[in-house]
Protein backbone atom coordinates (compact mmCIF):
# COMPACT_ATOMS: atom_id res chain seq x y z
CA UNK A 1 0.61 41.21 26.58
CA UNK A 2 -0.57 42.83 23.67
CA UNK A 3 0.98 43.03 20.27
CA UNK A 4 2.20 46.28 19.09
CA UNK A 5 1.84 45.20 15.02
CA UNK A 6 -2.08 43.74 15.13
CA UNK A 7 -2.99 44.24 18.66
CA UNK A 8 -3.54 40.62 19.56
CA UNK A 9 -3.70 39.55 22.93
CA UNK A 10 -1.17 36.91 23.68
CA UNK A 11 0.09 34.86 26.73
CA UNK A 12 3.18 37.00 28.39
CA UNK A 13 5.43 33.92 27.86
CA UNK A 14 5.23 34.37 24.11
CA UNK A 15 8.02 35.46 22.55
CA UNK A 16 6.34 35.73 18.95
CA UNK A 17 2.44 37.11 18.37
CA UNK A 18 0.06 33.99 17.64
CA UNK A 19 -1.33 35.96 15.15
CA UNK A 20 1.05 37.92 12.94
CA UNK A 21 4.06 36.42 14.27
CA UNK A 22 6.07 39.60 14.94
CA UNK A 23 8.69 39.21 17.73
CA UNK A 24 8.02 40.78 21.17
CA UNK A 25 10.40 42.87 22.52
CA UNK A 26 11.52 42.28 26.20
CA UNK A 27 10.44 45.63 28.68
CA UNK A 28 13.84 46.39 29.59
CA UNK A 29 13.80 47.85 33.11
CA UNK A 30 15.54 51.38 33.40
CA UNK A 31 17.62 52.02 36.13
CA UNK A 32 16.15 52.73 39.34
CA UNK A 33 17.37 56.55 39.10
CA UNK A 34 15.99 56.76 36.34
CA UNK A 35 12.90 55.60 36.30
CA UNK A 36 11.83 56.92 40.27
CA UNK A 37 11.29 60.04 39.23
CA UNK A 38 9.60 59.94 35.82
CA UNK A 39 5.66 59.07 36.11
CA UNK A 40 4.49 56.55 33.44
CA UNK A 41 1.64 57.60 31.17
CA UNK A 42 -0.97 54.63 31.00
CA UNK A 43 -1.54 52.62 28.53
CA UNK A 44 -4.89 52.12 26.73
CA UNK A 45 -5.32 48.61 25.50
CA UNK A 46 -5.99 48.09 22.25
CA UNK A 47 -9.07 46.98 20.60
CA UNK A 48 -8.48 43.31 19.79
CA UNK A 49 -8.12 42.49 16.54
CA UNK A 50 -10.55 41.63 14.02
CA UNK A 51 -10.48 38.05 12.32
CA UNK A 52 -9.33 38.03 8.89
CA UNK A 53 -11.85 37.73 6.72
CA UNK A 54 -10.64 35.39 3.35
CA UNK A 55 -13.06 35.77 0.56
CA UNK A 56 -14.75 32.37 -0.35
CA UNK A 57 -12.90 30.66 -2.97
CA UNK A 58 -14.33 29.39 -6.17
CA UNK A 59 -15.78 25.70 -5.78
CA UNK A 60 -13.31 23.42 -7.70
CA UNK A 61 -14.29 20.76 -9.13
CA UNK A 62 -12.67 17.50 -7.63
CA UNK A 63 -11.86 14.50 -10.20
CA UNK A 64 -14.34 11.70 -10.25
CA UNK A 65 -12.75 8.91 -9.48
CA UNK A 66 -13.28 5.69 -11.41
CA UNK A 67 -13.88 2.32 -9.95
CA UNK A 68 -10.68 0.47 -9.26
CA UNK A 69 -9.99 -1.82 -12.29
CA UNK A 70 -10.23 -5.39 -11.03
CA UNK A 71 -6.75 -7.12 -12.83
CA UNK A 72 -8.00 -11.07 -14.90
CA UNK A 73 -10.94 -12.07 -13.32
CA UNK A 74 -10.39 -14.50 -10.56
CA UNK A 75 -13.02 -16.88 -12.31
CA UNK A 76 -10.23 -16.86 -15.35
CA UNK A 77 -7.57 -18.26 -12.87
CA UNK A 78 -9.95 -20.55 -10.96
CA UNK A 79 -10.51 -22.30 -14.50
CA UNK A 80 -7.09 -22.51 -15.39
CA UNK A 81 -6.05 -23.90 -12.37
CA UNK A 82 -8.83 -26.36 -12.17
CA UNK A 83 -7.77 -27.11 -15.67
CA UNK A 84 -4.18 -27.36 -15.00
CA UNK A 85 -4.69 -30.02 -12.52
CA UNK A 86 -7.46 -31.93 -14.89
CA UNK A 87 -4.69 -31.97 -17.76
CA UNK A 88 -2.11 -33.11 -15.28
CA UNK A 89 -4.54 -36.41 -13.92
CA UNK A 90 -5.00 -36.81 -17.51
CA UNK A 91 -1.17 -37.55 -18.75
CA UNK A 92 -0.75 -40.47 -16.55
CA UNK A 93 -3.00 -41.99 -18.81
CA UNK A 94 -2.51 -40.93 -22.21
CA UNK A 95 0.13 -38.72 -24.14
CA UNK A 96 2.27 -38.02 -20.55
CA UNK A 97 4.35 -35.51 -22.31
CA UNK A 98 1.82 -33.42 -23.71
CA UNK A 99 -0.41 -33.33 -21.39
CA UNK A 100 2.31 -32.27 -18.83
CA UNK A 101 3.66 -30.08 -20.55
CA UNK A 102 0.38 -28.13 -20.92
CA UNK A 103 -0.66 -28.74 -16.77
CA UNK A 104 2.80 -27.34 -16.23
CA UNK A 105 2.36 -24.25 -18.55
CA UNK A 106 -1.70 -23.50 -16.76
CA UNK A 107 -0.10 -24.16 -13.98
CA UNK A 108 2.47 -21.61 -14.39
CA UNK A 109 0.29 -19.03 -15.48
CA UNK A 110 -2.09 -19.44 -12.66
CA UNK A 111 1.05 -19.29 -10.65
CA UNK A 112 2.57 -15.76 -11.78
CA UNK A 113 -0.96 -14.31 -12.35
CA UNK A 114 -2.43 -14.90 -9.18
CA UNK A 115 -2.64 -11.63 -6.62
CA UNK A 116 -2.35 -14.40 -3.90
CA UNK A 117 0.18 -16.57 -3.91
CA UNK A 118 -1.18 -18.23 -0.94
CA UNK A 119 -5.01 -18.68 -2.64
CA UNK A 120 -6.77 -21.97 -3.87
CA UNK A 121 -6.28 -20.43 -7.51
CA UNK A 122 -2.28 -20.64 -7.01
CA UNK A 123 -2.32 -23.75 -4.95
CA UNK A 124 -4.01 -25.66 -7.91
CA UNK A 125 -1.54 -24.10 -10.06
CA UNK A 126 0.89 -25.37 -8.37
CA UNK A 127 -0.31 -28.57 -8.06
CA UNK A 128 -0.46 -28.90 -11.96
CA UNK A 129 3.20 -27.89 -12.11
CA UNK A 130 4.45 -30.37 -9.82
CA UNK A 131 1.58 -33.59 -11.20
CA UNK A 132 3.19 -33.03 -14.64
CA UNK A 133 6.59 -33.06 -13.89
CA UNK A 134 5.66 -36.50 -11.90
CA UNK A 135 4.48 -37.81 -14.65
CA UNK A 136 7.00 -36.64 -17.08
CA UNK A 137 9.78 -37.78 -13.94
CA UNK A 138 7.96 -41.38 -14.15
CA UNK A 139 7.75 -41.68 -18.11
CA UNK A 140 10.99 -41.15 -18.84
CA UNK A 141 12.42 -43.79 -15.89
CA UNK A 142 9.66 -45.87 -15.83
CA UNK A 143 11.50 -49.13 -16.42
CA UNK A 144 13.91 -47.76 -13.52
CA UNK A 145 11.28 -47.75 -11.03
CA UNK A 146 9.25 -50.44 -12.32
CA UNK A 147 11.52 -53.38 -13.49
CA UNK A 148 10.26 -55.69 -15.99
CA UNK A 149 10.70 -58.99 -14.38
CA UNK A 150 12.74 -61.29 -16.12
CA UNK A 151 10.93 -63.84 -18.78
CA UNK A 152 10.77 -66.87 -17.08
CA UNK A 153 11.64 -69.99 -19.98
CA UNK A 154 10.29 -73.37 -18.86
């Protein structure tokens, strides 16, 4: 089947041109009394149709991309955590508290800054956090955990 609008050929279950998208309209047959008696004139097909031709379009210029910015280095977290869990070993033997208190802060910043919570980098972070807070835990109830045994008086 032909279209009638652009002259495409198209399959004869079409219902709309693949080309222009005009609807076909279904050959009503005319009544048999009609149509006995009346020659039909063929049909010349039409020429197919020629492709559209779309002039070529003006290069544009595409954005240049910049290399993806890497977020804090991961040699900046390494180092704090390494450092969180060097300042943590360190307050069980001198100033518990401040010491602690700083492995728990590197610790914590390794922590929340890390892209992977599941990478060395966050596991030594945590591992600061949770030293310190031993330490600060067995500072402050030392005498609870370790009793003093009594003075013995001879």
């Amino acid at each position: 089947m032909f279209c009638s609008e652009c002259g495409t050929q198209n399959p004869d279950t079409n219902q709309f041109c693949k080309n222009c998208g005009k609807p076909f309209q279904k050959n009503r047959q005319a009544p048999a009394s009609q149509s006995a008696g009346v020659p039909v004139p063929p049909v010349a097909a039409p020429s197919p149709a020629q492709p559209a031709y779309y002039p070529p379009q003006p290069a544009v210029a595409q954005p240049v991309m910049a290399a993806p910015v890497k977020p804090a280095g991961n040699m900046a977290m390494s180092v704090l955590g390494i450092g969180s869990v060097i300042l943590a070993a360190l307050s069980w033997f001198r100033y518990p508290y401040i010491f602690a208190l700083l492995a728990m802060v590197l610790g914590g910043v390794v922590l929340f800054r890390s892209e992977n919570r599941k990478s060395w980098q966050a596991i030594l972070g945590i591992l600061g956090i949770l030293a310190g807070l031993a330490c600060i835990i067995t500072d402050i109830f030392y005498f609870t955990i370790f009793p003093t045994p009594p003075p013995v008086l001879t």
